[in-house]
Protein backbone atom coordinates (compact mmCIF):
# COMPACT_ATOMS: atom_id res chain seq x y z
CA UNK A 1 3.82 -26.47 7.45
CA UNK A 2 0.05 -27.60 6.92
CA UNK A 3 -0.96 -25.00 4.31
CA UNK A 4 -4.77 -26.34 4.71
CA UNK A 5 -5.10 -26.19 8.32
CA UNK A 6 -3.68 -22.47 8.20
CA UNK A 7 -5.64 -21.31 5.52
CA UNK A 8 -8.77 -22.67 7.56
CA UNK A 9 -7.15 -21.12 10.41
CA UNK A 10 -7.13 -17.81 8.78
CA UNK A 11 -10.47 -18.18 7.11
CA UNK A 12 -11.87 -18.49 10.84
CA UNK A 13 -10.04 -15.24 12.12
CA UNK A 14 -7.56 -17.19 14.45
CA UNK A 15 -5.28 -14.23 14.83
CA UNK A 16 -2.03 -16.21 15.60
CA UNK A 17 -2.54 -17.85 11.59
CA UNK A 18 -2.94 -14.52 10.16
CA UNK A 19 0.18 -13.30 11.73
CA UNK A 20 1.86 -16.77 11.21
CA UNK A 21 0.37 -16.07 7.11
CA UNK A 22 1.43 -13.01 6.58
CA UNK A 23 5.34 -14.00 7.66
CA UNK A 24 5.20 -16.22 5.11
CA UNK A 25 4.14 -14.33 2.79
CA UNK A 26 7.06 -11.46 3.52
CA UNK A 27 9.34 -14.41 3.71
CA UNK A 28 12.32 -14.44 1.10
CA UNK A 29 12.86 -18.24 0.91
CA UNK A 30 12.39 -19.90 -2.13
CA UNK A 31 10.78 -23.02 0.08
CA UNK A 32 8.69 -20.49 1.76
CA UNK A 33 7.13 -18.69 -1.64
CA UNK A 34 6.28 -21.95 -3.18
CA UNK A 35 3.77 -22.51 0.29
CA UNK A 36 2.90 -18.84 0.27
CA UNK A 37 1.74 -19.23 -3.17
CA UNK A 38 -0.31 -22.25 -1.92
CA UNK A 39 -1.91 -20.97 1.09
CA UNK A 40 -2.67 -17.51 -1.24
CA UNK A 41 -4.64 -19.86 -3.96
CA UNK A 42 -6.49 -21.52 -0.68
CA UNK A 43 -7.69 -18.26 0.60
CA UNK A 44 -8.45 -17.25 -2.87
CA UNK A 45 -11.57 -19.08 -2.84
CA UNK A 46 -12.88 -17.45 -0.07
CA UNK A 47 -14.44 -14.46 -2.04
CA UNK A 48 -14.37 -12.41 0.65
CA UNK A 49 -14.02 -8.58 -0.03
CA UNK A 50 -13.31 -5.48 2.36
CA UNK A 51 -13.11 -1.68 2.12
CA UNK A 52 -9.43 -1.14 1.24
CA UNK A 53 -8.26 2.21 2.19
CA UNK A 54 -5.25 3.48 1.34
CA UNK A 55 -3.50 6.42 3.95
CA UNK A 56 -0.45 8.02 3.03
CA UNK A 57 1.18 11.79 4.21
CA UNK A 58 4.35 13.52 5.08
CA UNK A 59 6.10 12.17 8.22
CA UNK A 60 4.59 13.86 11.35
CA UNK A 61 1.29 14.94 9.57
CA UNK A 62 -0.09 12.36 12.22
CA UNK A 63 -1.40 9.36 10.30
CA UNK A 64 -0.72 7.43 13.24
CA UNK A 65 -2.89 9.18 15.45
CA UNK A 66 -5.46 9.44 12.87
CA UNK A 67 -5.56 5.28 11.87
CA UNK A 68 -5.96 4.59 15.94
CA UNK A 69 -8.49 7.34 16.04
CA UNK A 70 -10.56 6.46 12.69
CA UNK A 71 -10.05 2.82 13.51
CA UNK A 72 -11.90 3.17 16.63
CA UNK A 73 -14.55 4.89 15.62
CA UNK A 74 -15.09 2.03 12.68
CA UNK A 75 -14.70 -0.27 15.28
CA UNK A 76 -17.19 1.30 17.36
CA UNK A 77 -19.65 1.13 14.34
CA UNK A 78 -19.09 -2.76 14.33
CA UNK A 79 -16.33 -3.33 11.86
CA UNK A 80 -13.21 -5.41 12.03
CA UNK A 81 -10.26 -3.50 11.17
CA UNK A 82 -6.78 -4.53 9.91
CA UNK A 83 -4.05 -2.10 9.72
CA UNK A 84 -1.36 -2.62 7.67
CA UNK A 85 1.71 -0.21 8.51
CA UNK A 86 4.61 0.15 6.27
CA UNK A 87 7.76 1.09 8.08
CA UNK A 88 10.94 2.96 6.35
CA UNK A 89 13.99 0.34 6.59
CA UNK A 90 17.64 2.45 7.17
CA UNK A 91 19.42 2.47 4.27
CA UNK A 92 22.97 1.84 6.48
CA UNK A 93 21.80 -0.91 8.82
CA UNK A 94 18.74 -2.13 6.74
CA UNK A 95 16.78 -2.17 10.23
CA UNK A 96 13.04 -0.76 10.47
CA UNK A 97 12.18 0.62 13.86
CA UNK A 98 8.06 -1.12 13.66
CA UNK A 99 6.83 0.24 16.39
CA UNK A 100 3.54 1.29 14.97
CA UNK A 101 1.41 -0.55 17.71
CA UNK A 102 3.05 1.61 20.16
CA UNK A 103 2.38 4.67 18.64
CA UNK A 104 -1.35 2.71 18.48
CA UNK A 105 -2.48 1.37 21.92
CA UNK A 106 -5.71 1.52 22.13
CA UNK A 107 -6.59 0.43 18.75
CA UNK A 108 -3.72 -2.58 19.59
CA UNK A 109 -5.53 -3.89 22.45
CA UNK A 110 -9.14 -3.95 20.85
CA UNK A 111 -9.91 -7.62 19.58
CA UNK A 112 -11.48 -6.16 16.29
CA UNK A 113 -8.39 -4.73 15.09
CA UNK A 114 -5.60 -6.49 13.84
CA UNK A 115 -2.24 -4.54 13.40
CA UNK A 116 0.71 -5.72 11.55
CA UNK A 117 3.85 -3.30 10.47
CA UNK A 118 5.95 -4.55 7.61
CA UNK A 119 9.71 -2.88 6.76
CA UNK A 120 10.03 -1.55 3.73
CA UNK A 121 13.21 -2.96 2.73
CA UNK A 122 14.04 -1.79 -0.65
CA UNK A 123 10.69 -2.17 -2.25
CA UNK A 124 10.30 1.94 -3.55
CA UNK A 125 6.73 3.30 -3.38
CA UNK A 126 5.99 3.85 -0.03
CA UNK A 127 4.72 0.21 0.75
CA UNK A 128 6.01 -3.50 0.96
CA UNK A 129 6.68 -6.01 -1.92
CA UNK A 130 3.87 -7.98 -0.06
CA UNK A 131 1.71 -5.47 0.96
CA UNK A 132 -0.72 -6.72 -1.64
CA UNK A 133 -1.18 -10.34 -0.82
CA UNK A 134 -0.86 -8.92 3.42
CA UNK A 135 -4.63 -7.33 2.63
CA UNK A 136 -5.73 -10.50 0.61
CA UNK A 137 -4.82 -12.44 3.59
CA UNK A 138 -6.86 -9.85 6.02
CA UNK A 139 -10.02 -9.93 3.63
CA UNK A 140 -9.77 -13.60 3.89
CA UNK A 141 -9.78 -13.31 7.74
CA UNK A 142 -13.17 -11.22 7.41
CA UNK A 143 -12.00 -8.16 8.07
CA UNK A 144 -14.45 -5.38 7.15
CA UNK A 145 -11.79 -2.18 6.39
CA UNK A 146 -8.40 -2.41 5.40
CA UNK A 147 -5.86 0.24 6.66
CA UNK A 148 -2.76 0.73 4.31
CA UNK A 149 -0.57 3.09 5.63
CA UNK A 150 2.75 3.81 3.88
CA UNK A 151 5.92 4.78 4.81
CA UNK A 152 5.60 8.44 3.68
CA UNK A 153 8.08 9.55 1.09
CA UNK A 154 6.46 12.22 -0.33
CA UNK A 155 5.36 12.89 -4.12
CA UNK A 156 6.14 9.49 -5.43
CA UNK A 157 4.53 7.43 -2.88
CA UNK A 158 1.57 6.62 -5.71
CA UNK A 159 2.02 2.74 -5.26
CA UNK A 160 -0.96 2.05 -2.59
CA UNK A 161 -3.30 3.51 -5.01
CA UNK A 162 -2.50 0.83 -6.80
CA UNK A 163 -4.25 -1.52 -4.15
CA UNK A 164 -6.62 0.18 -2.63
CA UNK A 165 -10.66 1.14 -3.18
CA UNK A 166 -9.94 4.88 -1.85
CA UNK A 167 -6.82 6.46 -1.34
CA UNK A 168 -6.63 9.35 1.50
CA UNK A 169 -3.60 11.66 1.59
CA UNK A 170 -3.47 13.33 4.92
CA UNK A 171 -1.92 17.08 5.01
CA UNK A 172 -1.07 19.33 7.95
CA UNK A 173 -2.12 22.63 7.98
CA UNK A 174 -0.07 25.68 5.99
CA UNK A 175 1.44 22.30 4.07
CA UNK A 176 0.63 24.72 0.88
CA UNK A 177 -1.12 26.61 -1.39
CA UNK A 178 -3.51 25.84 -4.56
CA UNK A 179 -0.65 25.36 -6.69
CA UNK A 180 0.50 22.36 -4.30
CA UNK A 181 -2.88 20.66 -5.32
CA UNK A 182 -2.07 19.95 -8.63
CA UNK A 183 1.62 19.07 -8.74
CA UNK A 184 1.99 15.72 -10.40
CA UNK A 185 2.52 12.71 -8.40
CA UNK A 186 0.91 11.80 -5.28
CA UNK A 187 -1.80 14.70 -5.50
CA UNK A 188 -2.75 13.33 -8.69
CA UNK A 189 -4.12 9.76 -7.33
CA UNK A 190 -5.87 11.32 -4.51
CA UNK A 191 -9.49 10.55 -3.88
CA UNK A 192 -9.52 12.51 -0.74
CA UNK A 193 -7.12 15.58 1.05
CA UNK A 194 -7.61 14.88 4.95
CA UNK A 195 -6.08 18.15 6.21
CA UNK A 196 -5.33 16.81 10.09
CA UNK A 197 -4.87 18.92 13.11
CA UNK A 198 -8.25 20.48 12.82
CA UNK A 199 -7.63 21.35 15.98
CA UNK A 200 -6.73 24.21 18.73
CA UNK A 201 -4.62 26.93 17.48
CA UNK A 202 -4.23 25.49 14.07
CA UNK A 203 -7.64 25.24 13.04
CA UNK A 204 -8.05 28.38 11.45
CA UNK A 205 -5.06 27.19 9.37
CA UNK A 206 -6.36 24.22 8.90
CA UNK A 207 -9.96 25.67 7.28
CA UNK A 208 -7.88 27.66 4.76
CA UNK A 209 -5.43 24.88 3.80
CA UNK A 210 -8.60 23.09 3.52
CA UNK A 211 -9.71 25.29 0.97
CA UNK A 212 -6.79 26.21 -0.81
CA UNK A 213 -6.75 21.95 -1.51
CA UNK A 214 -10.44 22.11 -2.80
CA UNK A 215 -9.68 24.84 -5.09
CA UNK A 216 -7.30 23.15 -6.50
CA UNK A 217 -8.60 20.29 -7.01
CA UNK A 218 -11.61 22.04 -9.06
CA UNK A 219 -9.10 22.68 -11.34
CA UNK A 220 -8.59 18.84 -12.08
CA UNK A 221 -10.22 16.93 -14.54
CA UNK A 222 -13.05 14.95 -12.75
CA UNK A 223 -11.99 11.35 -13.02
CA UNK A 224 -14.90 9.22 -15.09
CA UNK A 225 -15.15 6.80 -12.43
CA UNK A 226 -16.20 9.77 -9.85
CA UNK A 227 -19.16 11.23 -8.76
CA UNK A 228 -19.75 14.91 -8.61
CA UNK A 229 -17.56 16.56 -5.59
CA UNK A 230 -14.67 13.98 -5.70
CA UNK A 231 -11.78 13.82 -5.48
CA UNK A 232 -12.49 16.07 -2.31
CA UNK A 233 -10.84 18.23 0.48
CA UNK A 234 -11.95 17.82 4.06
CA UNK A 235 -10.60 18.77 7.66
CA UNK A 236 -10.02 16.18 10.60
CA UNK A 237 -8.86 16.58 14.04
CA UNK A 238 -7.63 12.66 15.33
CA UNK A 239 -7.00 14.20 18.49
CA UNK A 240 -10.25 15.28 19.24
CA UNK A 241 -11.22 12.94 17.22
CA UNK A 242 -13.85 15.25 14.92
CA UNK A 243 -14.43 15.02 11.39
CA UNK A 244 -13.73 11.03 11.56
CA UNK A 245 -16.90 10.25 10.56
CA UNK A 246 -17.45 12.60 7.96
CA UNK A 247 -14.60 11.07 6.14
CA UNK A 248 -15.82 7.43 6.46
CA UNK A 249 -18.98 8.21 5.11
CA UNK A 250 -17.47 9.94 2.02
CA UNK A 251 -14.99 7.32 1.81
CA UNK A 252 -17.98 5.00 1.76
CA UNK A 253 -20.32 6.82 -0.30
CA UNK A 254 -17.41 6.82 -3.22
CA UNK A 255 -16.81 2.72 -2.96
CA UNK A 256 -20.52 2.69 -3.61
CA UNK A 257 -20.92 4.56 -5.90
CA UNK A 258 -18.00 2.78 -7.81
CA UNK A 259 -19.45 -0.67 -7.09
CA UNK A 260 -22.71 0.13 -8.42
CA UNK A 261 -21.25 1.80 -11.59
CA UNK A 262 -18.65 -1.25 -12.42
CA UNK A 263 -15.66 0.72 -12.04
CA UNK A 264 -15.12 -0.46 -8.73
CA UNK A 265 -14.45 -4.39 -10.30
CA UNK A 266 -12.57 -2.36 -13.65
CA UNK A 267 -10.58 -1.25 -10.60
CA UNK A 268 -9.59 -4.22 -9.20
CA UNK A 269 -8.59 -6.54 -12.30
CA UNK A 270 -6.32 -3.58 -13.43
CA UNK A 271 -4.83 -3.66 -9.91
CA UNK A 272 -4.08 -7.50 -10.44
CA UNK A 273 -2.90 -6.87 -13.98
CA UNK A 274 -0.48 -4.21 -12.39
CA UNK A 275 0.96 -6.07 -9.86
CA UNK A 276 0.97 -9.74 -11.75
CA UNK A 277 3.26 -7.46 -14.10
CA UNK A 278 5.08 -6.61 -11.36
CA UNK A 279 6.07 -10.00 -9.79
CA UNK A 280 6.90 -11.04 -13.34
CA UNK A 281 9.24 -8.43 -13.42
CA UNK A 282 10.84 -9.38 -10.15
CA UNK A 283 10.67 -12.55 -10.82
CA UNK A 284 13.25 -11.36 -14.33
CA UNK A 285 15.34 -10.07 -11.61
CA UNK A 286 15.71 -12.66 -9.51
CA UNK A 287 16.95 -14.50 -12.24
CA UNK A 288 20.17 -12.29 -12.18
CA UNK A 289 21.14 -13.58 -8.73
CA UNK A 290 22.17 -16.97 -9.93
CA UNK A 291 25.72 -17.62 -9.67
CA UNK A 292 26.42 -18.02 -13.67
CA UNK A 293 24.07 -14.98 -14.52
CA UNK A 294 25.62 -12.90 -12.41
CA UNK A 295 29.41 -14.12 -13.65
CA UNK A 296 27.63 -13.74 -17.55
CA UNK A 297 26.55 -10.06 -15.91
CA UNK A 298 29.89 -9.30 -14.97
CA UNK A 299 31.56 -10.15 -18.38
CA UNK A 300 28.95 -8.18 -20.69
CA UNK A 301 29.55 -4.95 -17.75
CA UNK A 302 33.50 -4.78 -18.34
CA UNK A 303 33.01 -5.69 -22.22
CA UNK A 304 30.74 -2.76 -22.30
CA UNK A 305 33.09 -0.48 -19.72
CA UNK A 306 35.98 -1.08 -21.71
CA UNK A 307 34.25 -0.59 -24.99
CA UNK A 308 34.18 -3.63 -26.65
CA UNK A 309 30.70 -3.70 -26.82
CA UNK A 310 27.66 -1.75 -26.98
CA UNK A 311 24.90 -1.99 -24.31
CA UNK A 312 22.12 -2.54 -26.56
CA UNK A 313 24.49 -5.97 -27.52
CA UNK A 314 25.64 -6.61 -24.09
CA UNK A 315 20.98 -6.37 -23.21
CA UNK A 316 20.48 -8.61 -25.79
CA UNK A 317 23.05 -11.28 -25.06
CA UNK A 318 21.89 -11.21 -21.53
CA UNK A 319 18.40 -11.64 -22.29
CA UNK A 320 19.05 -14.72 -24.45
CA UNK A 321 21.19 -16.62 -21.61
CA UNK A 322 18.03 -15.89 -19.32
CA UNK A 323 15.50 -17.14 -21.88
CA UNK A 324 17.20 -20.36 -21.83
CA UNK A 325 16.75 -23.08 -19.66
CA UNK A 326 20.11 -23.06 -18.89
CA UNK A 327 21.47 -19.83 -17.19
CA UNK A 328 25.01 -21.36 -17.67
CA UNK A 329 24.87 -21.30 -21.27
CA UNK A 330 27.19 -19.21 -23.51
């Protein structure tokens, strides 16, 4: 593969090389990461930078209906969007169903949007293991906004905060009360509670969800980073599509004010510290798969099953066989 030609590709917003990109970055093959690793340090020097906004919410709070709703109307303002959906893989089969651009039709067909859903596998979190260098690859592209929408786990899907300018968590009305505002977890990282459905019969439920969220949230500790207000409650309805814009501008307004303050960069490098961490960590992992670790892993287990050893031995025996250059190594 000409890593050159399909970084230029990419860099001129040739939508077959940012698909063709981002399957190689996903890809599992050691030949494959070495040229992912290339074409990433290519499209690193394009400096480009877009709004990355991070969407995450129960299953059937609608975040679906909201992304093709709010992606429209940014498209409609002139942006490019990318969306980048996370889908759960099954546990039994290890399949993911990706069907995201179904459930998205009109924003699928619009040539300023660019969809792309990713399985899971068994990266935890609520997003991909390559989620991260994905939205690299669609500010490269010149995308304007960047859509991360995660799986939806629940409390301890915190992980897309970790790469993203804004994070939204979307709620359904009567999801809870002001106590549910400030349970640890995924409440905590919020910069924004969209309460969705605003809309018909449940938007009197809606309003006083709405509320409960913002009084709870008063009770947080204003984050240094934040202006006055955030992090904020506000009602949407995707399906009548109202509030949208409401929610773009204070998405907007809180980037800004986050650029112009420095934190918005601070951000950013600890994002990259994070997840450099991360891959090193992986990358300690992966060295477990080769055949002689994983016979040297075997031998330590039973040793330390059968009580011939202790575990903090059998660690540190293992950890000196992967230090050396030879993983075959007594």
């Amino acid at each position: 593969m000409d890593i050159v030609t399909l970084a230029e590709d990419v860099r001129a917003g040739k939508r077959r090389a940012l698909a063709r990109a981002i399957t190689l970055v996903e890809s599992t093959r050691p030949e494959h990461r070495a040229e992912a690793t290339a074409l990433l340090e290519h499209l690193r020097q394009s400096g480009r930078m877009a709004i990355r906004i991070g969407l995450s919410g129960t299953p059937g709070v609608g975040k679906s209906t909201f992304i093709e709703s709010f992606g429209l109307m940014l498209i409609a303002q002139g942006l490019r969007v990318a969306v980048l959906a996370v889908d759960p893989t099954s546990a039994r089969t290890g399949g993911s169903i990706l069907g995201d651009k179904t459930r998205m039709e009109q924003l699928a067909r619009a040539p300023q949007a660019f969809i792309r859903p990713s399985p899971s596998q068994t990266h935890l979190g609520g997003v991909a293991r390559r989620t991260r260098e994905a939205v690299a690859i669609c500010e490269a592209a010149g995308f304007d906004v960047v859509l991360i929408e995660t799986v939806g786990v629940g409390q301890s899907e915190t992980m897309v905060a970790e790469m993203s300018d804004v994070f939204l968590l979307l709620m359904a009305p009567g999801g809870g009360d002001e106590l549910q505002g400030v349970k640890r977890g995924i409440m905590e990282v919020a910069d924004m509670i969209v309460v969705n459905k605003a809309d018909g019969d449940l938007a009197p439920a809606a309003t006083r969800t709405c509320a409960d969220y913002a009084g709870a949230l008063r009770l947080l500790r204003r984050r240094p980073q934040d202006p006055e207000g955030y992090p904020k409650a506000m009602t949407v309805s995707a399906l009548e599509q109202t509030g949208l814009r409401a929610v773009w501008d204070a998405a907007r307004d809180l980037v800004d004010w986050r650029r112009a303050g420095g934190h918005l960069d601070a951000a950013r490098a600890a994002q990259a510290r994070f997840w450099f961490e991360a891959e090193l960590r992986e990358a300690l992992l992966a060295r477990l798969t080769i055949p002689a670790a994983r016979a040297r892993l075997q031998e330590l287990s039973d040793k330390v099953a059968h009580g011939r050893m202790t575990s903090a031995r059998a660690v540190a025996q293992m950890m000196e066989m992967i230090a050396r250059d030879d993983p075959a190594a007594p």
